[in-house]
C-alpha atoms as a PDB file:
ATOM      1  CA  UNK A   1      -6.796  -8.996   4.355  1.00  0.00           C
ATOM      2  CA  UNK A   2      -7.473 -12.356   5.155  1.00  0.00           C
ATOM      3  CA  UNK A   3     -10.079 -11.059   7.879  1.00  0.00           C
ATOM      4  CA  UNK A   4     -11.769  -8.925   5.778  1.00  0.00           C
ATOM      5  CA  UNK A   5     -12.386 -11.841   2.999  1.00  0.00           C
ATOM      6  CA  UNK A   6     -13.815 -13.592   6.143  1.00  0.00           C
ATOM      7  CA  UNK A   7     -11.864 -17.109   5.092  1.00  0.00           C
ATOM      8  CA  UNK A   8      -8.520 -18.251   5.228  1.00  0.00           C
ATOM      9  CA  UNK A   9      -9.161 -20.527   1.977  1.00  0.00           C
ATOM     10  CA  UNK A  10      -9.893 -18.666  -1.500  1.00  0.00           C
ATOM     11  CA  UNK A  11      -8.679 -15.674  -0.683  1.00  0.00           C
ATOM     12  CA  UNK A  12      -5.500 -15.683  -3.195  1.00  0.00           C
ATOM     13  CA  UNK A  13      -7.720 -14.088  -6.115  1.00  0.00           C
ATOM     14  CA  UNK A  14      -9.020 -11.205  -3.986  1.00  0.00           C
ATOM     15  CA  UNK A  15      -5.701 -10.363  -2.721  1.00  0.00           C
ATOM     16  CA  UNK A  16      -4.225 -10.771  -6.300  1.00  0.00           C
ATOM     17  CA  UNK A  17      -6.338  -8.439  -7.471  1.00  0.00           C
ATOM     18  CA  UNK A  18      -5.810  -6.087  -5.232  1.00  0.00           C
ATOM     19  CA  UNK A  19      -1.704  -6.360  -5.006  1.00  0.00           C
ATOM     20  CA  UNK A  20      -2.339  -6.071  -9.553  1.00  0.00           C
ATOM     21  CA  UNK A  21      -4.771  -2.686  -8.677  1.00  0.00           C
ATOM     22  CA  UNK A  22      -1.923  -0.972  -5.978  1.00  0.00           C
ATOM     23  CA  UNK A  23       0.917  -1.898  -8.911  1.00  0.00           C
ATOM     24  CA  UNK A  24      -0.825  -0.442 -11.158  1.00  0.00           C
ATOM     25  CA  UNK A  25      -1.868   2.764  -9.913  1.00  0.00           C
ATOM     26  CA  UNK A  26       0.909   3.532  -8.245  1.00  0.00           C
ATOM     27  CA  UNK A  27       3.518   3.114 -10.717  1.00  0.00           C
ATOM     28  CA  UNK A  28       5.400  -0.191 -10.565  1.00  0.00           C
ATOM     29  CA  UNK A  29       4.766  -1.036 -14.392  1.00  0.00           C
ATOM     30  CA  UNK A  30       4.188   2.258 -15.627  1.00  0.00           C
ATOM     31  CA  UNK A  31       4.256   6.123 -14.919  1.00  0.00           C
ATOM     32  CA  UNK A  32       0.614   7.072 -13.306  1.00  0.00           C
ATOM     33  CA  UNK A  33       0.696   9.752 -15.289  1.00  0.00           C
ATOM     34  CA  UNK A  34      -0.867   7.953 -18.549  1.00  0.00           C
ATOM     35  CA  UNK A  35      -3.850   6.625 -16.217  1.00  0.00           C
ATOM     36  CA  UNK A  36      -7.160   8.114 -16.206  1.00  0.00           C
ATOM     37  CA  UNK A  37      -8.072  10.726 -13.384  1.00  0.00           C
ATOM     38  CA  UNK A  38     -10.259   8.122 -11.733  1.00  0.00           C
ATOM     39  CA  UNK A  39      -7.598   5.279 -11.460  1.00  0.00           C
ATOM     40  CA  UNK A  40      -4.678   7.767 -10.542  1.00  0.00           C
ATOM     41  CA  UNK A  41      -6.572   9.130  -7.892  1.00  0.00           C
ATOM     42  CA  UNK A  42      -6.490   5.593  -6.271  1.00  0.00           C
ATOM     43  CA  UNK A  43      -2.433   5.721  -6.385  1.00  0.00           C
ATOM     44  CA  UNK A  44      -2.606   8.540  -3.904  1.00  0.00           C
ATOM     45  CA  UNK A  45      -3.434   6.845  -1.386  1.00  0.00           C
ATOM     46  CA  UNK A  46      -0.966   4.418  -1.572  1.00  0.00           C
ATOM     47  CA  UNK A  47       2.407   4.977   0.133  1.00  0.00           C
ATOM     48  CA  UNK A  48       4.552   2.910  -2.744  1.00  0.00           C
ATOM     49  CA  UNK A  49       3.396   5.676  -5.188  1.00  0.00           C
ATOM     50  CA  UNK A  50       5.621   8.104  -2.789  1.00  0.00           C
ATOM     51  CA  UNK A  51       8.232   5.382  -2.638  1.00  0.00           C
ATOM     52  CA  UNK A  52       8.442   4.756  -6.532  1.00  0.00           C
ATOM     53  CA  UNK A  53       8.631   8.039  -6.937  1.00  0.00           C
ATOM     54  CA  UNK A  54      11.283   9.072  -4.563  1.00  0.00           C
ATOM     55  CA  UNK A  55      13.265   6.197  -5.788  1.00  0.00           C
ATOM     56  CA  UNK A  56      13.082   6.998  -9.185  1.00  0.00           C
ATOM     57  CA  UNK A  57      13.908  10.957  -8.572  1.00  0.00           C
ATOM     58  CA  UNK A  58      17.031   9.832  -6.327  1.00  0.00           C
ATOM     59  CA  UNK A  59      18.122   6.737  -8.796  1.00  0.00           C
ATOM     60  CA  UNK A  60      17.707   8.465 -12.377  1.00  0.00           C
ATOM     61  CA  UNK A  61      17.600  12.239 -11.586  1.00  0.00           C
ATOM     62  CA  UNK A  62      20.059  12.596  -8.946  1.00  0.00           C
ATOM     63  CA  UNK A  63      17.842  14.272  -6.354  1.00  0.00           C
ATOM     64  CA  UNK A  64      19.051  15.243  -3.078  1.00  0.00           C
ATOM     65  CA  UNK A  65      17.353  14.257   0.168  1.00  0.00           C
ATOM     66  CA  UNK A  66      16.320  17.898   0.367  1.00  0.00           C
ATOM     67  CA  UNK A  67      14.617  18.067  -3.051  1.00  0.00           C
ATOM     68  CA  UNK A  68      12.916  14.777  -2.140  1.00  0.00           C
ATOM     69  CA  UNK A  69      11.441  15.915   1.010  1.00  0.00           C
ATOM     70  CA  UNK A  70       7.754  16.297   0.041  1.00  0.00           C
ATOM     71  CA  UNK A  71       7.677  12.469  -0.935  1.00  0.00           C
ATOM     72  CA  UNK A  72       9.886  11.552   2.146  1.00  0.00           C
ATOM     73  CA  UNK A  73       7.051  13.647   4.268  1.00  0.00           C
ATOM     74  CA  UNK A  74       3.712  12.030   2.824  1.00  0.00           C
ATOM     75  CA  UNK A  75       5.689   8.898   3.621  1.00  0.00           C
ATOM     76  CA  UNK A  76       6.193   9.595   6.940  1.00  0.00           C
ATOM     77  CA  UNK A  77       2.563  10.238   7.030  1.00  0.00           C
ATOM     78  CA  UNK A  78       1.706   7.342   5.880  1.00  0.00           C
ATOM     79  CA  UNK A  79       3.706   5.018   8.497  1.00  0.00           C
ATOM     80  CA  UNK A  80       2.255   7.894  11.667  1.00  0.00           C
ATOM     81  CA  UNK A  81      -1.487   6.631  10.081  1.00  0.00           C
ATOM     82  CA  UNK A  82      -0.611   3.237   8.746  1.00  0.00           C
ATOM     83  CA  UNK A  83       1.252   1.659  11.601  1.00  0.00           C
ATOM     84  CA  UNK A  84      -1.135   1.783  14.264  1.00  0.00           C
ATOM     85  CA  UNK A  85      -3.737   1.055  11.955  1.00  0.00           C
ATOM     86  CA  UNK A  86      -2.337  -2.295  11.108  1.00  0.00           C
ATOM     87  CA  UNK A  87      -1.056  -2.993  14.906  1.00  0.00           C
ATOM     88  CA  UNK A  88      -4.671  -2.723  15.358  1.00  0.00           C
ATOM     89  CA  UNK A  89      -6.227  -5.000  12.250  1.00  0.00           C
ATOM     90  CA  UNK A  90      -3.886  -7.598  13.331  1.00  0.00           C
ATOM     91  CA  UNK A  91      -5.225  -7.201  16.832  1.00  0.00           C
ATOM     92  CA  UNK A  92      -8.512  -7.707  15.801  1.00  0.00           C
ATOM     93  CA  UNK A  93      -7.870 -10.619  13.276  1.00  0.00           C
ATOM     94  CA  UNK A  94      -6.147 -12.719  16.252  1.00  0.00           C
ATOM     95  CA  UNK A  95      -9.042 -11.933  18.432  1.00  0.00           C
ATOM     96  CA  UNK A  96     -11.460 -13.991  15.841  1.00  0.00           C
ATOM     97  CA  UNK A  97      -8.756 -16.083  15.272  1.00  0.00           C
ATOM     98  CA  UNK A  98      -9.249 -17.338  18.393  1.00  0.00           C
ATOM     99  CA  UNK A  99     -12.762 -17.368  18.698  1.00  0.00           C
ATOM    100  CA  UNK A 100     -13.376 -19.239  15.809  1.00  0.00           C
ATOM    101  CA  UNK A 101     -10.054 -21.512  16.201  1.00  0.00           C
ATOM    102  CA  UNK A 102      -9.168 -20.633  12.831  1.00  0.00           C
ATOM    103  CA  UNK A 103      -5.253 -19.653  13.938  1.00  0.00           C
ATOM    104  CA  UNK A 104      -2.400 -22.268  13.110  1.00  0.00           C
END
């Protein structure tokens, strides 16, 4: 985040907001249910929607891994897109790093 923000100082209230925007919409405070289309449609594309979720069906319902296999699957998903994704952002942010001797 830090490289798209383009600083390493005054950054904290851009990645507040975000981190408050992904707990909202994807469930940590509430269900995403009671959120308007619009702002539950963000919480799909987050992968701690599918982990709230699958926690909370396990934890409180007592589902089996079977009957939690969609969220489990759309998890996976997300770490085959994710994971390369961020090998490659923090590729790139060290490579201005140190072009601009920014890193510590």
């Amino acid at each position: 985040m830090i490289w798209f923000a383009r600083s390493w100082h005054g950054t904290e209230p851009i990645q507040w907001s975000i981190n408050l925007l992904a707990s909202l919409t994807a469930g940590v405070y509430f269900p995403p249910e009671i959120l308007p289309k619009w702002l539950r449609a963000i919480g799909y594309y987050l992968p701690q929607t599918y982990a709230l979720k699958a926690a909370i069906l396990a934890i409180l319902r007592g589902f089996s891994l079977n009957m939690l296999l969609p969220e489990l699957i759309t998890l996976l998903f997300f770490v085959i897109v994710l994971f390369p994704a961020g090998a490659i952002a923090l590729k790139y942010s060290l490579k201005i790093s140190k072009k601009k001797a920014t890193l510590i």
